[in-house]
C-alpha atoms as a PDB file:
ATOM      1  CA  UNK A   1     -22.094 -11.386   7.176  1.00  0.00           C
ATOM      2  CA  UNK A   2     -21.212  -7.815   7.983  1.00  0.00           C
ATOM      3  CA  UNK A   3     -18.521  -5.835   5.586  1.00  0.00           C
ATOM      4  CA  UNK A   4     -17.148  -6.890   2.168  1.00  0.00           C
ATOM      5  CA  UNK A   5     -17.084 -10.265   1.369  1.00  0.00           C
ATOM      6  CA  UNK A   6     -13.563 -11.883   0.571  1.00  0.00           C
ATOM      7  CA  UNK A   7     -12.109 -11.553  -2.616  1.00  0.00           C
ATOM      8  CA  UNK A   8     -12.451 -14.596  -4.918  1.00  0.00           C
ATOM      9  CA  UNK A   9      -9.304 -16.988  -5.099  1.00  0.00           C
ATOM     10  CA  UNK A  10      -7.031 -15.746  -8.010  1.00  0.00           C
ATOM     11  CA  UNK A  11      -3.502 -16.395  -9.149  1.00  0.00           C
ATOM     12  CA  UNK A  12      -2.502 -13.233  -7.348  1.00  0.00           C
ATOM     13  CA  UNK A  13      -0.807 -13.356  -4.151  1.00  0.00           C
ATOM     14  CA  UNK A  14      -3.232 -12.550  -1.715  1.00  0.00           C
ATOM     15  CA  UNK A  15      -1.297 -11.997   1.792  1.00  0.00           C
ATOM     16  CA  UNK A  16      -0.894  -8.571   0.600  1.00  0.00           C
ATOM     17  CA  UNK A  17      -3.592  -6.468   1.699  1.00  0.00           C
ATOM     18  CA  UNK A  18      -5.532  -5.455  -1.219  1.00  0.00           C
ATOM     19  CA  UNK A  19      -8.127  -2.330  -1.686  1.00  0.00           C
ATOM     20  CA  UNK A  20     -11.676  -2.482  -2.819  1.00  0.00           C
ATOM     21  CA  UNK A  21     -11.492   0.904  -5.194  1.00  0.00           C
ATOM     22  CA  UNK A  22     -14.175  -0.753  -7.796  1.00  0.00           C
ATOM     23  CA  UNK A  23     -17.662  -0.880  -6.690  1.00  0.00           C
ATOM     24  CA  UNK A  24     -20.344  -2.512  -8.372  1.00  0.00           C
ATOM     25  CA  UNK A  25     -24.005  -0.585  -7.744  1.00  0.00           C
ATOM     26  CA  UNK A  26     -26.454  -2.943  -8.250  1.00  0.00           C
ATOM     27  CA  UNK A  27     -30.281  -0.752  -8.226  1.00  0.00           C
ATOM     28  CA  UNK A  28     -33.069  -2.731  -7.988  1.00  0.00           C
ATOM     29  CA  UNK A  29     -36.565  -1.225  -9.143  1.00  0.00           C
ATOM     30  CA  UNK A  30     -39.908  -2.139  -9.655  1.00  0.00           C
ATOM     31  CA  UNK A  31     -42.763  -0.426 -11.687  1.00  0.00           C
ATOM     32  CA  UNK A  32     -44.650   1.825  -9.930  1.00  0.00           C
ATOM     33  CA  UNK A  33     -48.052   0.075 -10.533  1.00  0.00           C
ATOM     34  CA  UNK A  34     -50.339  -0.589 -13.343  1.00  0.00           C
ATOM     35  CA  UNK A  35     -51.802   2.787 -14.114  1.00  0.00           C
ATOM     36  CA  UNK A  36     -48.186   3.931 -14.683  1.00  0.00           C
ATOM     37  CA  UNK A  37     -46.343   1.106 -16.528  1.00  0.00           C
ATOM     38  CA  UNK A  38     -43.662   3.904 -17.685  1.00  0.00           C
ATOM     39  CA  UNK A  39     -42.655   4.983 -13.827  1.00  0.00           C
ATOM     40  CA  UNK A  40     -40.239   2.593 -11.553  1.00  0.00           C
ATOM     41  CA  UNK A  41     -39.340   2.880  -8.000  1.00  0.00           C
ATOM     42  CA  UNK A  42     -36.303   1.558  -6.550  1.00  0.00           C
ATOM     43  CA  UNK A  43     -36.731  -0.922  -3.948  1.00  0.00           C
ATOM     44  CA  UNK A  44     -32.907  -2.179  -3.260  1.00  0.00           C
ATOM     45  CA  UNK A  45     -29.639  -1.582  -3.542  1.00  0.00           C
ATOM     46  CA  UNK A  46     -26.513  -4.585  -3.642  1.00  0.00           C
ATOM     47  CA  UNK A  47     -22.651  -2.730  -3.432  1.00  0.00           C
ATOM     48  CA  UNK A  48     -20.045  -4.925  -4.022  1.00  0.00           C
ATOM     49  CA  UNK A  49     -16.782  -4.248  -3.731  1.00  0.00           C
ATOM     50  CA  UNK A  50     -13.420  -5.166  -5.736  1.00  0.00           C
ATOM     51  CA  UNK A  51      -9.706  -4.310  -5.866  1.00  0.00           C
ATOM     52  CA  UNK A  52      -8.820  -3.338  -9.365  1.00  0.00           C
ATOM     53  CA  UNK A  53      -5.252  -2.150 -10.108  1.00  0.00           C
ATOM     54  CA  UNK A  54      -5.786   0.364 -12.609  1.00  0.00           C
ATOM     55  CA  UNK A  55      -3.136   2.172 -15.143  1.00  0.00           C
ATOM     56  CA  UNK A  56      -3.787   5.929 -16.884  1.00  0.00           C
ATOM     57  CA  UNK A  57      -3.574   6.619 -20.177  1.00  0.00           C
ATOM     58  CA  UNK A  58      -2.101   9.442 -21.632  1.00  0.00           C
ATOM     59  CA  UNK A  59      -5.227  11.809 -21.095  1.00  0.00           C
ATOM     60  CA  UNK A  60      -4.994  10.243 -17.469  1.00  0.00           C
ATOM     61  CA  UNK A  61      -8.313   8.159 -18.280  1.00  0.00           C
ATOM     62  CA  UNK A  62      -8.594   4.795 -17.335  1.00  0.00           C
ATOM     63  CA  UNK A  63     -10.408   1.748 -18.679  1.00  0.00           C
ATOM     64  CA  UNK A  64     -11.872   0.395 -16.278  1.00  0.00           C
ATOM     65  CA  UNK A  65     -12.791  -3.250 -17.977  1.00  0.00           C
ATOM     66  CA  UNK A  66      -8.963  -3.238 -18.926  1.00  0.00           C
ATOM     67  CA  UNK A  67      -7.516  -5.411 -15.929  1.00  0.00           C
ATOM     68  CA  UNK A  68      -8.495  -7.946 -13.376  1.00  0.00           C
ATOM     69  CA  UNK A  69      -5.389  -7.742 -11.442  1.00  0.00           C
ATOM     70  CA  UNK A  70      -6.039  -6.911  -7.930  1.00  0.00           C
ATOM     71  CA  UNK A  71      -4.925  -2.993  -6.215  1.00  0.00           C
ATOM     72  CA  UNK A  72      -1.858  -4.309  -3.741  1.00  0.00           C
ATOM     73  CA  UNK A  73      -0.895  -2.089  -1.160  1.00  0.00           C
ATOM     74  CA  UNK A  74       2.819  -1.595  -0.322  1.00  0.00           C
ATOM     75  CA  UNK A  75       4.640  -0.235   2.932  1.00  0.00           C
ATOM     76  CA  UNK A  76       7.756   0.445   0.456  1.00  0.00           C
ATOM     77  CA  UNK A  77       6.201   3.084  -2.075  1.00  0.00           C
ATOM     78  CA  UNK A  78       3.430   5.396  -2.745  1.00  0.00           C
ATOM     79  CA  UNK A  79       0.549   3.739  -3.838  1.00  0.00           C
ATOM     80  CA  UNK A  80      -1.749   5.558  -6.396  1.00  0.00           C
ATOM     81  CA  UNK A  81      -5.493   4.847  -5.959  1.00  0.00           C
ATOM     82  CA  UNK A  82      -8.490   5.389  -8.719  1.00  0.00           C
ATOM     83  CA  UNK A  83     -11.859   4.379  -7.322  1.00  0.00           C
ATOM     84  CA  UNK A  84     -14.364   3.323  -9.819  1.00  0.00           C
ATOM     85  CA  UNK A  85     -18.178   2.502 -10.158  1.00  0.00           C
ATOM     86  CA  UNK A  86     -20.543   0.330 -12.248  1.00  0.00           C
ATOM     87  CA  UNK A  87     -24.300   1.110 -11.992  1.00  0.00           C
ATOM     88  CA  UNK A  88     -26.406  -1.964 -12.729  1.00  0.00           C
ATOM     89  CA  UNK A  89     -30.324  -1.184 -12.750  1.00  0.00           C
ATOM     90  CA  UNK A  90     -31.966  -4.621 -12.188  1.00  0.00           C
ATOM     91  CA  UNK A  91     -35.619  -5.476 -12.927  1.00  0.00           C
ATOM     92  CA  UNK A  92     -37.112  -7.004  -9.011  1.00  0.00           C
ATOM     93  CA  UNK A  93     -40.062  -8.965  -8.020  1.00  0.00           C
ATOM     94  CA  UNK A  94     -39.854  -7.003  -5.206  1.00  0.00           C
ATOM     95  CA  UNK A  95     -42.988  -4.762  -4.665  1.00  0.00           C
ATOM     96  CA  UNK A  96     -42.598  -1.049  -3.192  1.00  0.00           C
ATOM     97  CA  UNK A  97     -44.700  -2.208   0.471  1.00  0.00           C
ATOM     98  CA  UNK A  98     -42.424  -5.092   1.258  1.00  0.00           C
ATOM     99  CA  UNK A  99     -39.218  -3.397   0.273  1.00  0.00           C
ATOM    100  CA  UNK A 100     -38.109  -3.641   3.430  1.00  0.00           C
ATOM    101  CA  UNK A 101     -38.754  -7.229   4.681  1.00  0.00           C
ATOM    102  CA  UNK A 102     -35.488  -8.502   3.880  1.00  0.00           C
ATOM    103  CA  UNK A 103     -33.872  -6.205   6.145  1.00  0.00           C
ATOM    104  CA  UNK A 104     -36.138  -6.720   8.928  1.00  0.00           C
ATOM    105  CA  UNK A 105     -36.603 -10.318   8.493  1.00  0.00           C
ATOM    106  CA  UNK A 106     -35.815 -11.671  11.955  1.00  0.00           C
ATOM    107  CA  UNK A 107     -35.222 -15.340  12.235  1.00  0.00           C
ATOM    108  CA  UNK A 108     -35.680 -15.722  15.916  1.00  0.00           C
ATOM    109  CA  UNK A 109     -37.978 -13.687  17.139  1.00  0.00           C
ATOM    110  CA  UNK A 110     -36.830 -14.373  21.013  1.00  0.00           C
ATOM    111  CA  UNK A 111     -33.788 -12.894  20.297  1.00  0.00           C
ATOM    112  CA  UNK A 112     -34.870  -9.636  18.988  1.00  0.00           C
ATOM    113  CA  UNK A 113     -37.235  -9.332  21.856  1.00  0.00           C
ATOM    114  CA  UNK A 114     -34.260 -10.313  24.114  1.00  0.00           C
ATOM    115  CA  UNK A 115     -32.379  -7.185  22.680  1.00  0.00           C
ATOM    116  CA  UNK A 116     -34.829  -4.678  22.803  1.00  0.00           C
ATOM    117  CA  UNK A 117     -35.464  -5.833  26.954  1.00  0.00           C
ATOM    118  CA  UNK A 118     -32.023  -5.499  27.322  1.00  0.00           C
ATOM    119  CA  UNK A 119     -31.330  -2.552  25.341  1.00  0.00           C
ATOM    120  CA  UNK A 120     -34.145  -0.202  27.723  1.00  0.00           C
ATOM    121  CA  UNK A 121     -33.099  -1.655  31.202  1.00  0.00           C
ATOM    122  CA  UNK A 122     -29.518   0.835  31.483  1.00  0.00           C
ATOM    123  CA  UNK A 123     -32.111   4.200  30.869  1.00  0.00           C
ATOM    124  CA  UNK A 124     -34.349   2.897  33.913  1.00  0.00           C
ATOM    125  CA  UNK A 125     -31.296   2.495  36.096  1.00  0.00           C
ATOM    126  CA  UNK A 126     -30.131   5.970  35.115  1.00  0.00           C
ATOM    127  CA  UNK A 127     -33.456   7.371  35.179  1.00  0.00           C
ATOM    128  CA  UNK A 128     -34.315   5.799  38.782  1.00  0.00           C
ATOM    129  CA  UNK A 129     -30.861   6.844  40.059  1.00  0.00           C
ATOM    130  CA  UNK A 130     -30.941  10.687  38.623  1.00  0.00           C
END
């Protein structure tokens, strides 16, 4: 899946389009290794994102844990917009040298083979034509 996923169902109407202004930073690390138990390193990052409709106080602060009523956009009014951020440091099983396989995990290797064929055949035409 590529982009946000969809908001969950609420009691809110949701044919309005909503904003995600509330993102939750999820930071993944892993210690460094066994002669230094005291050092991490971060080996993945989750964002998720929400629509929060958020109200200032008087010192123009908000609470961010204060609502769980969604941001709706409108085409009649000005809409104010606070964006907000949770950091979340998660422990991971992950180790530092395969930090990457779930990114590059392919599940059919033909088809990554297919695209990188494909992908270099337009520079040969060009470069046989120039």
């Amino acid at each position: 899946m590529y982009g946000w996923p969809p908001p969950p169902q609420t009691k809110y109407n949701l044919s309005k389009p909503q904003l995600h202004n509330h993102y939750i930073i999820q930071v993944q690390y892993h210690p460094a290794d066994d002669e230094h138990p005291d050092e991490f390193r971060v080996v993945g990052v989750i964002v998720y994102g929400l629509s929060r409709k958020y109200t200032l106080n008087d010192k123009k602060e908000v609470n961010c844990k204060a609502t769980t009523e969604p941001l709706v956009l409108s085409w009649d009014h000005e809409s104010a917009v606070t964006y907000t951020y949770d950091v979340r440091w998660t422990y991971s099983t992950v180790e530092w040298a395969t930090r990457w396989d779930n990114y590059l995990h392919v599940y059919d290797p033909k088809i990554h083979w297919f695209r990188c064929a494909t992908a270099r055949r337009p520079r040969k035409l060009v470069h046989n034509h120039g």
